[in-house]
PDB file of N, CA and C in Angstrom:
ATOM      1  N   UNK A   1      95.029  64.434 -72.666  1.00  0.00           N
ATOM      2  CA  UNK A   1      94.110  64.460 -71.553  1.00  0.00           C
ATOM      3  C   UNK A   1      94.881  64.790 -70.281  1.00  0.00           C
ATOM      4  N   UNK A   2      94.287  65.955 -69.441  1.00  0.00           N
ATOM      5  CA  UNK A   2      95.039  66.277 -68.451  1.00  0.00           C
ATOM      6  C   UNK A   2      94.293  64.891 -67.553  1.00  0.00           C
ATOM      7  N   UNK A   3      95.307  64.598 -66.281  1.00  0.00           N
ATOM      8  CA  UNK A   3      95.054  64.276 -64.877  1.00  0.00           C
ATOM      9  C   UNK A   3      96.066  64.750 -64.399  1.00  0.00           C
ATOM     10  N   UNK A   4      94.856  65.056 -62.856  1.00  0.00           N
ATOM     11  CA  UNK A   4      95.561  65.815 -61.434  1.00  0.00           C
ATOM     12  C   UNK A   4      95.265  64.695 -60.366  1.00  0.00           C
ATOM     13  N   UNK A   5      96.113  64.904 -59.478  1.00  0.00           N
ATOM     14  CA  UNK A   5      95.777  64.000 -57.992  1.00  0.00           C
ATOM     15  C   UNK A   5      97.086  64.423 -56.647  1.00  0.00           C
ATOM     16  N   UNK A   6      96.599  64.853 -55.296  1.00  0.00           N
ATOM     17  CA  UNK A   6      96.956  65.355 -54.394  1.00  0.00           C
ATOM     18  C   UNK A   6      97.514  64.221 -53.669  1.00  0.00           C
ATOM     19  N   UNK A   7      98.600  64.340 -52.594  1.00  0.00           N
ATOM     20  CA  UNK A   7      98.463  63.491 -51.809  1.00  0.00           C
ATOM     21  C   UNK A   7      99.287  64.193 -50.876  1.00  0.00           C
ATOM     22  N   UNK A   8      98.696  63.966 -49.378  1.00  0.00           N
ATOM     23  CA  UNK A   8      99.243  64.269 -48.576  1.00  0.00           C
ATOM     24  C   UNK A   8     100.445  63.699 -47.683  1.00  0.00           C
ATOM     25  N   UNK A   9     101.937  64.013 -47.432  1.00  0.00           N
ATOM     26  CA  UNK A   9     103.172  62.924 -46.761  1.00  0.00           C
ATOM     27  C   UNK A   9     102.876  63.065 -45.365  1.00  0.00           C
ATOM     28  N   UNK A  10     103.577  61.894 -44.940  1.00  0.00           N
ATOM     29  CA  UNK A  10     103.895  62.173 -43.454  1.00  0.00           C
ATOM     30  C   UNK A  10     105.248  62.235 -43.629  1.00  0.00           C
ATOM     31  N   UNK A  11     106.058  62.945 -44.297  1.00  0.00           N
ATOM     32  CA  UNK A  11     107.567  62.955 -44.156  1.00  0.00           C
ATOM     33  C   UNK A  11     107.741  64.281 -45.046  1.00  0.00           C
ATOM     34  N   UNK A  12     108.873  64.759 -44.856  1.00  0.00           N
ATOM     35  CA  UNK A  12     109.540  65.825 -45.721  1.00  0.00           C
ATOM     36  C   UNK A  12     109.665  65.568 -47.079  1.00  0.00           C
ATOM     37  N   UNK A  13     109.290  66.636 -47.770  1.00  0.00           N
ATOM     38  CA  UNK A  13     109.500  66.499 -49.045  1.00  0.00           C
ATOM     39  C   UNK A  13     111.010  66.108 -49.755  1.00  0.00           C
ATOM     40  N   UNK A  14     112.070  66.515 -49.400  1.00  0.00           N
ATOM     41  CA  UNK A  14     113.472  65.971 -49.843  1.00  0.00           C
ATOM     42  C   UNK A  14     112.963  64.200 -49.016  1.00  0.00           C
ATOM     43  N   UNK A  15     112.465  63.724 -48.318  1.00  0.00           N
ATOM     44  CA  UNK A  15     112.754  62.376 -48.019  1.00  0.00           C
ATOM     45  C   UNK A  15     111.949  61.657 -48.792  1.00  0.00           C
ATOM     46  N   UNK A  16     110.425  62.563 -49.413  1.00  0.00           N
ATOM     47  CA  UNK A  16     109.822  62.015 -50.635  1.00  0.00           C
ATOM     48  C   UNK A  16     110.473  61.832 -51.592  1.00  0.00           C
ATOM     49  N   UNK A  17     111.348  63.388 -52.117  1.00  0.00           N
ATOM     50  CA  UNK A  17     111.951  63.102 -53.437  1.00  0.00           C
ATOM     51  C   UNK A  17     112.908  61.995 -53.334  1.00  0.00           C
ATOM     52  N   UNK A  18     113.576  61.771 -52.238  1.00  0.00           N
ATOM     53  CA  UNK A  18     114.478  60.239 -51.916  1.00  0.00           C
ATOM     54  C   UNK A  18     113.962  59.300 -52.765  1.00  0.00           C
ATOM     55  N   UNK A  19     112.714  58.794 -52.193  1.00  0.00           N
ATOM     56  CA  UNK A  19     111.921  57.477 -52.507  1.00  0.00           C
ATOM     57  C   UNK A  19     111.982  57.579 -54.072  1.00  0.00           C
ATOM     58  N   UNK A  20     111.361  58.360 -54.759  1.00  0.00           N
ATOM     59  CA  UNK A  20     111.108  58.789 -55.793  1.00  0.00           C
ATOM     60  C   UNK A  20     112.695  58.815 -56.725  1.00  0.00           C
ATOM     61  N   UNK A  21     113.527  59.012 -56.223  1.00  0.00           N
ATOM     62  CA  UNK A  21     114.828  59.162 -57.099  1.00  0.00           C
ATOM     63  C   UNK A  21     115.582  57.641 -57.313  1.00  0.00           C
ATOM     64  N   UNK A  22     115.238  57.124 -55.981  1.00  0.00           N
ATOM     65  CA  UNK A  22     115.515  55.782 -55.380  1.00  0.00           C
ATOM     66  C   UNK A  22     114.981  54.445 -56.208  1.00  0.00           C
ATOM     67  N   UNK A  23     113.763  54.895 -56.894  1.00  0.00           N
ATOM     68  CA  UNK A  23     113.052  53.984 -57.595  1.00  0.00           C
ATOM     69  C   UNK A  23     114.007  53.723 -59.147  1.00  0.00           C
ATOM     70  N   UNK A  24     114.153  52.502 -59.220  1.00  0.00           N
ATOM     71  CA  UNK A  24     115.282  52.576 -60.605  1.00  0.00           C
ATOM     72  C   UNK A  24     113.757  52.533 -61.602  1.00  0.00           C
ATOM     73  N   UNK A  25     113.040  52.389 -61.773  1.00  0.00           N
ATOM     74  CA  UNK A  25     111.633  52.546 -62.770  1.00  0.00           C
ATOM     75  C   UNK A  25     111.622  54.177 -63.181  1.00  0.00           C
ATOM     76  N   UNK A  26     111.340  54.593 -62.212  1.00  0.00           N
ATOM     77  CA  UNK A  26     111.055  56.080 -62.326  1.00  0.00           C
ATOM     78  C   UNK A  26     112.334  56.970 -62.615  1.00  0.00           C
ATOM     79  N   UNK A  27     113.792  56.639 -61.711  1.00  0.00           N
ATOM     80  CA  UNK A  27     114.734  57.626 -62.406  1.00  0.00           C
ATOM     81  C   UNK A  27     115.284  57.954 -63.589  1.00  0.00           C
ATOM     82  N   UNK A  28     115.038  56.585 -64.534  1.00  0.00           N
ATOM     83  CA  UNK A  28     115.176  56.915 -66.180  1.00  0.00           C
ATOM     84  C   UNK A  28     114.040  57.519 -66.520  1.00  0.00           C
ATOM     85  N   UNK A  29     113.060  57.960 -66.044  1.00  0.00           N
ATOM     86  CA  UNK A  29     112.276  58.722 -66.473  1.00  0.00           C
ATOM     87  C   UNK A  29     112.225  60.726 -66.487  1.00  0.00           C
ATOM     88  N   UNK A  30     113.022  60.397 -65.070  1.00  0.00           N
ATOM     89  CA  UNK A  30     113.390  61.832 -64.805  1.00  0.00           C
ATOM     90  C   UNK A  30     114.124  63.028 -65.843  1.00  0.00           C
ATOM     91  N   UNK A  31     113.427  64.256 -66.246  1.00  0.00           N
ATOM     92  CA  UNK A  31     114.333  64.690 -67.519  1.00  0.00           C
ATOM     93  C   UNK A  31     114.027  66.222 -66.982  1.00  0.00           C
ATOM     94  N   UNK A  32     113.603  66.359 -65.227  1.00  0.00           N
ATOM     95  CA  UNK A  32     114.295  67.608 -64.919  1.00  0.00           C
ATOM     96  C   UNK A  32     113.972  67.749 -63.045  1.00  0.00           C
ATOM     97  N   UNK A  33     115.050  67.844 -62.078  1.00  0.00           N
ATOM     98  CA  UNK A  33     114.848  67.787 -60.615  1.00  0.00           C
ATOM     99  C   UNK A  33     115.286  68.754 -60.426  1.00  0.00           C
ATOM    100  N   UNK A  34     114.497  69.625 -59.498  1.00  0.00           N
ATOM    101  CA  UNK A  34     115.069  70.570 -58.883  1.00  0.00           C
ATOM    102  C   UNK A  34     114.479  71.091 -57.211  1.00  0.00           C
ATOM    103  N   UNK A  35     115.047  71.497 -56.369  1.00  0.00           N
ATOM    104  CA  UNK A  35     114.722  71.565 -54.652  1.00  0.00           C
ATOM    105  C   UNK A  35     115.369  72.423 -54.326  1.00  0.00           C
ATOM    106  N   UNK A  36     114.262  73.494 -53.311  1.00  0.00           N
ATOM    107  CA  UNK A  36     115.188  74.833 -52.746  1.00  0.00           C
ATOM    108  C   UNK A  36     114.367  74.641 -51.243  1.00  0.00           C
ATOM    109  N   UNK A  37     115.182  74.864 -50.264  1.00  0.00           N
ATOM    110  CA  UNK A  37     115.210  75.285 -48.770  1.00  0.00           C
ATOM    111  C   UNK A  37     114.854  77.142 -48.972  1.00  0.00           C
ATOM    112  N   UNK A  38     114.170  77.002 -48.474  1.00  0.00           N
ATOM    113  CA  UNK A  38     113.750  78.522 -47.557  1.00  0.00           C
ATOM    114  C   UNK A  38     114.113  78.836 -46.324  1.00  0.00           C
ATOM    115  N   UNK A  39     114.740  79.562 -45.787  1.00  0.00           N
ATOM    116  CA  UNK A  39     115.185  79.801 -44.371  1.00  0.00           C
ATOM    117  C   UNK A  39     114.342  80.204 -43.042  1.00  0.00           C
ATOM    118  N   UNK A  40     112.747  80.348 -43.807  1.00  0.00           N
ATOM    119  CA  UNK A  40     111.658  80.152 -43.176  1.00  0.00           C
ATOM    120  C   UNK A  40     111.505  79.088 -42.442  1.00  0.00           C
ATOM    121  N   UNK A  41     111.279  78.361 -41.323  1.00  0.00           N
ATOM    122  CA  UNK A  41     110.662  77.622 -40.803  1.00  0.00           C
ATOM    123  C   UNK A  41     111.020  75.687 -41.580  1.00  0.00           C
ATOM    124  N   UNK A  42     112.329  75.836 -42.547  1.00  0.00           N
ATOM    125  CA  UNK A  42     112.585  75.089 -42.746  1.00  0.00           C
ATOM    126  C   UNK A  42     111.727  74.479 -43.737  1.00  0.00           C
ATOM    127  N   UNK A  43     111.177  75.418 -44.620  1.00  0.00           N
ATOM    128  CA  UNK A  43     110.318  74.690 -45.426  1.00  0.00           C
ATOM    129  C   UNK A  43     111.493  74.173 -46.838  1.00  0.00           C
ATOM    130  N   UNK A  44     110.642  73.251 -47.709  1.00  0.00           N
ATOM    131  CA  UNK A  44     111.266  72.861 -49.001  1.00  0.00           C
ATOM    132  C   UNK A  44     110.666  72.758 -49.916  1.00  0.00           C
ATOM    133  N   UNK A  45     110.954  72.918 -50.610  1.00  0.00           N
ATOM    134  CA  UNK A  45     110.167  72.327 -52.016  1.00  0.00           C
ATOM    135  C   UNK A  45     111.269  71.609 -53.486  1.00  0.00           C
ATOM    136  N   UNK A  46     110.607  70.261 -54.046  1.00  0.00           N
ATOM    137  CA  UNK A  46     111.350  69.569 -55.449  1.00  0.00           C
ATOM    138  C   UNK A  46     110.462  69.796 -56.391  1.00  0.00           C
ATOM    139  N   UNK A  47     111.120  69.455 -57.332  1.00  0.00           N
ATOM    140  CA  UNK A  47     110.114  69.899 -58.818  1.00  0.00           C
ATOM    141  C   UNK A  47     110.460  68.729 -59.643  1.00  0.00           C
ATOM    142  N   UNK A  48     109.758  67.873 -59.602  1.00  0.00           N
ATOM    143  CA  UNK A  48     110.560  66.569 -61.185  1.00  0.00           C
ATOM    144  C   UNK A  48     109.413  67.210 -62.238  1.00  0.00           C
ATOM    145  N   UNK A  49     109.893  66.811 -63.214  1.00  0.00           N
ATOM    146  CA  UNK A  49     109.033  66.621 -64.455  1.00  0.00           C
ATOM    147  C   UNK A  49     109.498  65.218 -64.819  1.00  0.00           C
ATOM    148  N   UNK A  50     108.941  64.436 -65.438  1.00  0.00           N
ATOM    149  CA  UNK A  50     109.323  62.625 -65.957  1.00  0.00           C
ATOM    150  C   UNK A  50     108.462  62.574 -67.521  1.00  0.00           C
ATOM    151  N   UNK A  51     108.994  61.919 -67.918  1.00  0.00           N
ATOM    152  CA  UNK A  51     108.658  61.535 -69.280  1.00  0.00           C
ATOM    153  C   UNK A  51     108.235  60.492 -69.551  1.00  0.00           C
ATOM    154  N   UNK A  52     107.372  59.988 -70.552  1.00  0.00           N
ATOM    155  CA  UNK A  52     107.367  58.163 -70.668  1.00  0.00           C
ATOM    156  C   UNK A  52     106.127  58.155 -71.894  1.00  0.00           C
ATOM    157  N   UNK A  53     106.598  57.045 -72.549  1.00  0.00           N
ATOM    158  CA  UNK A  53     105.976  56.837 -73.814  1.00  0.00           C
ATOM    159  C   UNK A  53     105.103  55.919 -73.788  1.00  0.00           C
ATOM    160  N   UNK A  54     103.544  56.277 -74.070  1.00  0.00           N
ATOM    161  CA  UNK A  54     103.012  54.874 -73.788  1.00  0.00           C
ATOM    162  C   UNK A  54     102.611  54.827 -75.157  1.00  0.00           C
ATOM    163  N   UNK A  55     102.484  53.134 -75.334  1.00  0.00           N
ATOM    164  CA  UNK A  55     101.951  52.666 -76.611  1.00  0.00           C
ATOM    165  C   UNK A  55     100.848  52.665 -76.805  1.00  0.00           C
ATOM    166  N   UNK A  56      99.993  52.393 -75.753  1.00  0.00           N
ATOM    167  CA  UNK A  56      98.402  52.396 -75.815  1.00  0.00           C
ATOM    168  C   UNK A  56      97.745  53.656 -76.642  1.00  0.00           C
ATOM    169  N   UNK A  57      98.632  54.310 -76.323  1.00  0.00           N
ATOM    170  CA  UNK A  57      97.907  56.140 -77.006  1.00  0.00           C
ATOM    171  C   UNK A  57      98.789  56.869 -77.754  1.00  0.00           C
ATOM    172  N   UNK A  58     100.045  55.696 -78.148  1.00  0.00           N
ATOM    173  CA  UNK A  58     100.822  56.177 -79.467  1.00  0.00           C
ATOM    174  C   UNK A  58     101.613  57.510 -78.982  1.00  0.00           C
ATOM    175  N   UNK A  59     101.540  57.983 -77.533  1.00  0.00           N
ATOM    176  CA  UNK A  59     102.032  59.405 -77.287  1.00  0.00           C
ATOM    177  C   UNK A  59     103.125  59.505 -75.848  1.00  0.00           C
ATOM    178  N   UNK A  60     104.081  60.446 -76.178  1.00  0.00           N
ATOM    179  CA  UNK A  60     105.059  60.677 -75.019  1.00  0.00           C
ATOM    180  C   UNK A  60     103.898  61.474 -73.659  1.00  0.00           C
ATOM    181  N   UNK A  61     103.961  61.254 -72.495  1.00  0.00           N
ATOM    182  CA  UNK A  61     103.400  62.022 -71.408  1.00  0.00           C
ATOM    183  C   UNK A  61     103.979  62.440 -70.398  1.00  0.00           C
ATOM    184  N   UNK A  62     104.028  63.552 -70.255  1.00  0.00           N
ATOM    185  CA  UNK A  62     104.894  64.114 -69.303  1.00  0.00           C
ATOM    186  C   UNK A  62     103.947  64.382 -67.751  1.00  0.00           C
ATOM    187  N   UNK A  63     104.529  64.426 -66.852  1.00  0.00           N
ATOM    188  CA  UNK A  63     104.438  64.144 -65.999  1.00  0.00           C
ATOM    189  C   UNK A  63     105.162  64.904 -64.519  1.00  0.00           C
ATOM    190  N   UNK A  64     104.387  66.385 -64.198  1.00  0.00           N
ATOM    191  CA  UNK A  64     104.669  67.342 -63.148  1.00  0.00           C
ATOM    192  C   UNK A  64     104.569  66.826 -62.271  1.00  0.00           C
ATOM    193  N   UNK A  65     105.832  67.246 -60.987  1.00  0.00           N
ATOM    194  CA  UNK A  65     105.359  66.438 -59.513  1.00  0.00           C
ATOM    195  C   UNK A  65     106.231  67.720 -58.682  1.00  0.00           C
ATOM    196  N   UNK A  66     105.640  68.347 -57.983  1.00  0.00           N
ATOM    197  CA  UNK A  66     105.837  69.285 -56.769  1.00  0.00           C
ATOM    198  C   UNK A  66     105.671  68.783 -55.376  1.00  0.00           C
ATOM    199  N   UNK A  67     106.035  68.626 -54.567  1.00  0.00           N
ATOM    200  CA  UNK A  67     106.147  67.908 -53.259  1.00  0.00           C
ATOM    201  C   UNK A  67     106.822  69.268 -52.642  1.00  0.00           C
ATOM    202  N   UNK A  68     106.219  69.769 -51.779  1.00  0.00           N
ATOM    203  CA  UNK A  68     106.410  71.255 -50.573  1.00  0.00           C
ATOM    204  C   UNK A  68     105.860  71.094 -49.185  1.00  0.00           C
ATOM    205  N   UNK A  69     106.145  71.512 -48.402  1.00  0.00           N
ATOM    206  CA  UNK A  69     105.176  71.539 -46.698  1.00  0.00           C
ATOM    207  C   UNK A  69     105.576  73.422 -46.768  1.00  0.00           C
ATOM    208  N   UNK A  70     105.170  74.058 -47.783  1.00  0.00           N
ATOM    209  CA  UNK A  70     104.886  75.768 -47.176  1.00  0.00           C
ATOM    210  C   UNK A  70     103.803  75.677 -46.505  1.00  0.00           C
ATOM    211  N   UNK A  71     102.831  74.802 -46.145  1.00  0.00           N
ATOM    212  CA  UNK A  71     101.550  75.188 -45.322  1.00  0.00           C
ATOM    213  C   UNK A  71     101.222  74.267 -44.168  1.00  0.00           C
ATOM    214  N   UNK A  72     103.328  73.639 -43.710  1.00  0.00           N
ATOM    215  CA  UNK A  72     103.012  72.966 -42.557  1.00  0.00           C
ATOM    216  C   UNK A  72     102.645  71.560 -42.600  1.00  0.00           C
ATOM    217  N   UNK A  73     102.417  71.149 -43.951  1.00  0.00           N
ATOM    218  CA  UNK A  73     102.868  69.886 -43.999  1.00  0.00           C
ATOM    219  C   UNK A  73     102.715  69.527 -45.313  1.00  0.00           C
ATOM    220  N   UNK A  74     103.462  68.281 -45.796  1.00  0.00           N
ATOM    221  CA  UNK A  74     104.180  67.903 -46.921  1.00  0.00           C
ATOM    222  C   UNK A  74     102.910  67.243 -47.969  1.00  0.00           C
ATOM    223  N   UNK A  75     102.824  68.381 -49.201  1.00  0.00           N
ATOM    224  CA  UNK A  75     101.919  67.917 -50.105  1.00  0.00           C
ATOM    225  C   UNK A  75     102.861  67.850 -51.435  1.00  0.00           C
ATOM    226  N   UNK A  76     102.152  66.544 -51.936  1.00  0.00           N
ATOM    227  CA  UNK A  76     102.661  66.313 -53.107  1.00  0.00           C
ATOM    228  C   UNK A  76     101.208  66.034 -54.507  1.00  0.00           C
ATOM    229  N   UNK A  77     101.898  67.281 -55.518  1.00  0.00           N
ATOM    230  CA  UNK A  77     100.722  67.424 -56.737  1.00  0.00           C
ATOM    231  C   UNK A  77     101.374  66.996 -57.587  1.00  0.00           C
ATOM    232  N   UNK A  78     100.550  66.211 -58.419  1.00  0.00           N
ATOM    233  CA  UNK A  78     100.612  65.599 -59.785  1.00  0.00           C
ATOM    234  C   UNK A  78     100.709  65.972 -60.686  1.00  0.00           C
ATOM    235  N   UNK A  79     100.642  66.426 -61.721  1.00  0.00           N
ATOM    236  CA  UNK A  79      99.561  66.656 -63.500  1.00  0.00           C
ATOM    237  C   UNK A  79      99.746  66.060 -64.271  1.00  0.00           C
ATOM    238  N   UNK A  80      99.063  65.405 -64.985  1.00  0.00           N
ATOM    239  CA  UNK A  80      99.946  64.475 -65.911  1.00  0.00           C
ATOM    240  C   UNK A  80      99.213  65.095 -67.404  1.00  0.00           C
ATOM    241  N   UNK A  81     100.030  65.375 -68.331  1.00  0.00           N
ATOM    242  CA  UNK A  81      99.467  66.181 -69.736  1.00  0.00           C
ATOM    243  C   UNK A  81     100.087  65.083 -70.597  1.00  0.00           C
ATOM    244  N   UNK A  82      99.039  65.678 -72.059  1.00  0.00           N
ATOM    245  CA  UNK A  82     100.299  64.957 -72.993  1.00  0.00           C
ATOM    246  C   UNK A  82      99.829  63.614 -73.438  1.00  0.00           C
ATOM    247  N   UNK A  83      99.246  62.741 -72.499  1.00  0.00           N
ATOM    248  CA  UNK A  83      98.637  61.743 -72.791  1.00  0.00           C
ATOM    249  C   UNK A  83      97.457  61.458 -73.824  1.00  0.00           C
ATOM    250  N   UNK A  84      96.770  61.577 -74.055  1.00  0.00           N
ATOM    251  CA  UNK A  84      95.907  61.611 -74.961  1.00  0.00           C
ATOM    252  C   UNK A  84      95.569  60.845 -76.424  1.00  0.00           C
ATOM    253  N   UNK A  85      94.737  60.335 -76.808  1.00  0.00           N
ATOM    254  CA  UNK A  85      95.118  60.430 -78.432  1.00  0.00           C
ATOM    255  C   UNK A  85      93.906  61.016 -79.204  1.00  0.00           C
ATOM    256  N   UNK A  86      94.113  61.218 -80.308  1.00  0.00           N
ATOM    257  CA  UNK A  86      92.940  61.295 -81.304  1.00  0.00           C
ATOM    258  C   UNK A  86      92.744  63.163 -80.562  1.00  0.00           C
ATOM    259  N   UNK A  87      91.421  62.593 -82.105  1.00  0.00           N
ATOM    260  CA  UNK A  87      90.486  64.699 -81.397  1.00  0.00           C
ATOM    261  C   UNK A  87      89.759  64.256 -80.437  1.00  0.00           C
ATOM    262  N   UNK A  88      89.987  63.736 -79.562  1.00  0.00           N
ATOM    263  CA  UNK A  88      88.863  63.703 -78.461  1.00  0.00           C
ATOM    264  C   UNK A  88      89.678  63.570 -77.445  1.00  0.00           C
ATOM    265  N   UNK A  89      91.238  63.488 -77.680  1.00  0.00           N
ATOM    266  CA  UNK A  89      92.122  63.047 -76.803  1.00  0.00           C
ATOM    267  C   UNK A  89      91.678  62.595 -75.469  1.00  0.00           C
ATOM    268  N   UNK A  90      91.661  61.109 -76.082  1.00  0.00           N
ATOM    269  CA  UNK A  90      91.565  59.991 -75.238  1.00  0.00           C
ATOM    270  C   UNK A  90      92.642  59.197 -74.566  1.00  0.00           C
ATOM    271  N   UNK A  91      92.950  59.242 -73.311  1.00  0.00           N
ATOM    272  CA  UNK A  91      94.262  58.590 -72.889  1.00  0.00           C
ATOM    273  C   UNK A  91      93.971  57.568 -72.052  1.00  0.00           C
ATOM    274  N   UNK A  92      93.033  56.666 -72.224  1.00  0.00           N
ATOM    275  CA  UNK A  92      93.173  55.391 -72.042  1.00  0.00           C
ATOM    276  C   UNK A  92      94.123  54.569 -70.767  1.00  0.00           C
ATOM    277  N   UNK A  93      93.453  55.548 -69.670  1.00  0.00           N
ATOM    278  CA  UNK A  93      94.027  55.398 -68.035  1.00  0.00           C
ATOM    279  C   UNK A  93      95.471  55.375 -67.908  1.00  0.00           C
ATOM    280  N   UNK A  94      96.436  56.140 -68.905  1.00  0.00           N
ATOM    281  CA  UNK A  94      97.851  56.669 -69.028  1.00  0.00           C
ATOM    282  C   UNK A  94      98.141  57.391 -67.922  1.00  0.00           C
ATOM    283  N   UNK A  95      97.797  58.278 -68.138  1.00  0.00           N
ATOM    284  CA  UNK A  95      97.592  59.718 -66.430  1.00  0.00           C
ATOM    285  C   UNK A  95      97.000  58.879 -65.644  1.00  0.00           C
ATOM    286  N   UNK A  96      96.554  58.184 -65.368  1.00  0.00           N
ATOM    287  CA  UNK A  96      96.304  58.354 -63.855  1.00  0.00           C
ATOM    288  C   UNK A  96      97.482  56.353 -63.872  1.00  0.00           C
ATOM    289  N   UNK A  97      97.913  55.890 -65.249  1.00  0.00           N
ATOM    290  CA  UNK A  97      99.086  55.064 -64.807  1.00  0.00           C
ATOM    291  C   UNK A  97     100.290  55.599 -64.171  1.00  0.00           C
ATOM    292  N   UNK A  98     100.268  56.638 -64.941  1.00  0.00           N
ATOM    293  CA  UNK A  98     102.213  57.308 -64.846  1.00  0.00           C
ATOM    294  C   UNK A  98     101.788  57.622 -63.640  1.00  0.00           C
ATOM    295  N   UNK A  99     100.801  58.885 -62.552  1.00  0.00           N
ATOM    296  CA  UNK A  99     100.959  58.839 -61.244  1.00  0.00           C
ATOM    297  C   UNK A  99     100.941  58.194 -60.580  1.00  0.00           C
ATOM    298  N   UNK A 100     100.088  56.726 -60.961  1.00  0.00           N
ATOM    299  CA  UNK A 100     100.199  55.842 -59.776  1.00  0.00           C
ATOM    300  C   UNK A 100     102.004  55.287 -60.295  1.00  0.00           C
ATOM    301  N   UNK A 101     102.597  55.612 -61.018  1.00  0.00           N
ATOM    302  CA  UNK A 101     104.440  55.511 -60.908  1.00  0.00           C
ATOM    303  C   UNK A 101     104.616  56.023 -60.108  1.00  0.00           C
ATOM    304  N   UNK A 102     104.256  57.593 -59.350  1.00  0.00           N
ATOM    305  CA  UNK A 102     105.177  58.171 -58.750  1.00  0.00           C
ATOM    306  C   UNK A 102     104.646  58.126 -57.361  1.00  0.00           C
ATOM    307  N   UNK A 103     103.233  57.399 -56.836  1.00  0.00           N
ATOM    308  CA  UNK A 103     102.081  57.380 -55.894  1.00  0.00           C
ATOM    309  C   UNK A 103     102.963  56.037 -55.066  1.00  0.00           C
ATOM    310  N   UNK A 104     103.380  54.884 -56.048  1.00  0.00           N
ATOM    311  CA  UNK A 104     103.717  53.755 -55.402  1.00  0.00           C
ATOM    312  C   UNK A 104     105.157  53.496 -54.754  1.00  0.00           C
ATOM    313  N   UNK A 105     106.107  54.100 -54.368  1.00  0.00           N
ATOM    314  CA  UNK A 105     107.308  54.141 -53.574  1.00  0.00           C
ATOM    315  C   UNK A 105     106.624  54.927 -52.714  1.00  0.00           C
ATOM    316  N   UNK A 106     105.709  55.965 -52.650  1.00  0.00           N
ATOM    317  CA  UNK A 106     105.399  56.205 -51.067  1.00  0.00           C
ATOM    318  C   UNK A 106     104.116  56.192 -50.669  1.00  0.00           C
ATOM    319  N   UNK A 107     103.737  55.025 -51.193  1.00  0.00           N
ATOM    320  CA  UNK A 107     102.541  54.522 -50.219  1.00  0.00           C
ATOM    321  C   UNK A 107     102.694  54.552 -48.432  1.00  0.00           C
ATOM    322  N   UNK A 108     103.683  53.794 -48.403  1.00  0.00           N
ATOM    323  CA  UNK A 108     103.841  54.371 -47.047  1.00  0.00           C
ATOM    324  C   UNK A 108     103.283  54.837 -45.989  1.00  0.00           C
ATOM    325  N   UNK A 109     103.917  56.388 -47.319  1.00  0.00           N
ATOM    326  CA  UNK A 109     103.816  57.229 -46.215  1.00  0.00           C
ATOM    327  C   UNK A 109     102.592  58.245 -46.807  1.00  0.00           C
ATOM    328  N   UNK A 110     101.708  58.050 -47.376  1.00  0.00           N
ATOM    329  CA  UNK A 110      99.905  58.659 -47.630  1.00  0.00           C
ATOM    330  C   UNK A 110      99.551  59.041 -46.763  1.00  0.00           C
ATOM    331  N   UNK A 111      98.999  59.985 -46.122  1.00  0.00           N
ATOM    332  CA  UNK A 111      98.089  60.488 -45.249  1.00  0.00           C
ATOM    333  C   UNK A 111      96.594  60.213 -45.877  1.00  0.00           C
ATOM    334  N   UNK A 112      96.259  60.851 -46.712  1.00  0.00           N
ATOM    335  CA  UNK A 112      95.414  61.241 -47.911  1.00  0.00           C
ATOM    336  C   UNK A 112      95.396  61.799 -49.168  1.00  0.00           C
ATOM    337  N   UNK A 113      94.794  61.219 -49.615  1.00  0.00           N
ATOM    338  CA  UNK A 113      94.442  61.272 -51.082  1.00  0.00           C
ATOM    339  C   UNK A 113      93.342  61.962 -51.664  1.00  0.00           C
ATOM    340  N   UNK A 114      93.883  62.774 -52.915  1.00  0.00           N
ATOM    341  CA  UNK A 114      92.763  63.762 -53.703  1.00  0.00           C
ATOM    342  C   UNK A 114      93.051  63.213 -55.030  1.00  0.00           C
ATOM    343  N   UNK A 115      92.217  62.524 -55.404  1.00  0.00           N
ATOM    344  CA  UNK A 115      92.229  62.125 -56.847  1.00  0.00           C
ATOM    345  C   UNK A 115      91.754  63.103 -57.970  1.00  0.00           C
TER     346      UNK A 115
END
């Protein structure tokens, strides 16, 4: 079962990915980071992908997170795949657990939220 959810920073994306790397929960989860500067206007962008096995749905779920300000200010997107079980793939509030993993070190700093 896919889930998506938006959220808008009040901080730079490298000071998001901080929080996020910072969390000892979430960095054993991490199984790929990556961040490039543009010489544009100082923009950035990180890329995690995270992993994590839940028992509830017998299945590994992976877990996309992009955090960028190319449009002037710092958005961070979710996806969470993978979760699921059965033919009806049912994931049993997995996706929207694992983001609220990566949602809760920067509460903070939320502007808004797109669930």
């Amino acid at each position: 079962m896919k889930k998506y959810a938006e959220f808008k920073l009040n901080i730079k994306p490298f000071d998001a990915a901080l929080k996020i790397t910072e969390d000892s929960k979430l960095k054993d989860l991490i199984v790929f980071y990556d961040y490039k500067v543009t010489g544009k206007d100082d923009e950035q962008i990180c890329i995690f992908v995270l992993e994590k096995y839940f028992l509830r749905t017998s299945s590994t779920a992976s877990l996309t997170v992009t955090i960028d300000n190319f449009d002037g200010e710092t958005v961070m997107k979710c996806i969470s795949t993978g979760n699921g079980e059965g033919i009806f793939d049912i994931g049993w509030g997995s996706g929207k657990s694992f983001i609220n993993s990566v949602r809760t070190p920067l509460i903070p700093n939320i502007k808004e939220e797109a669930l």
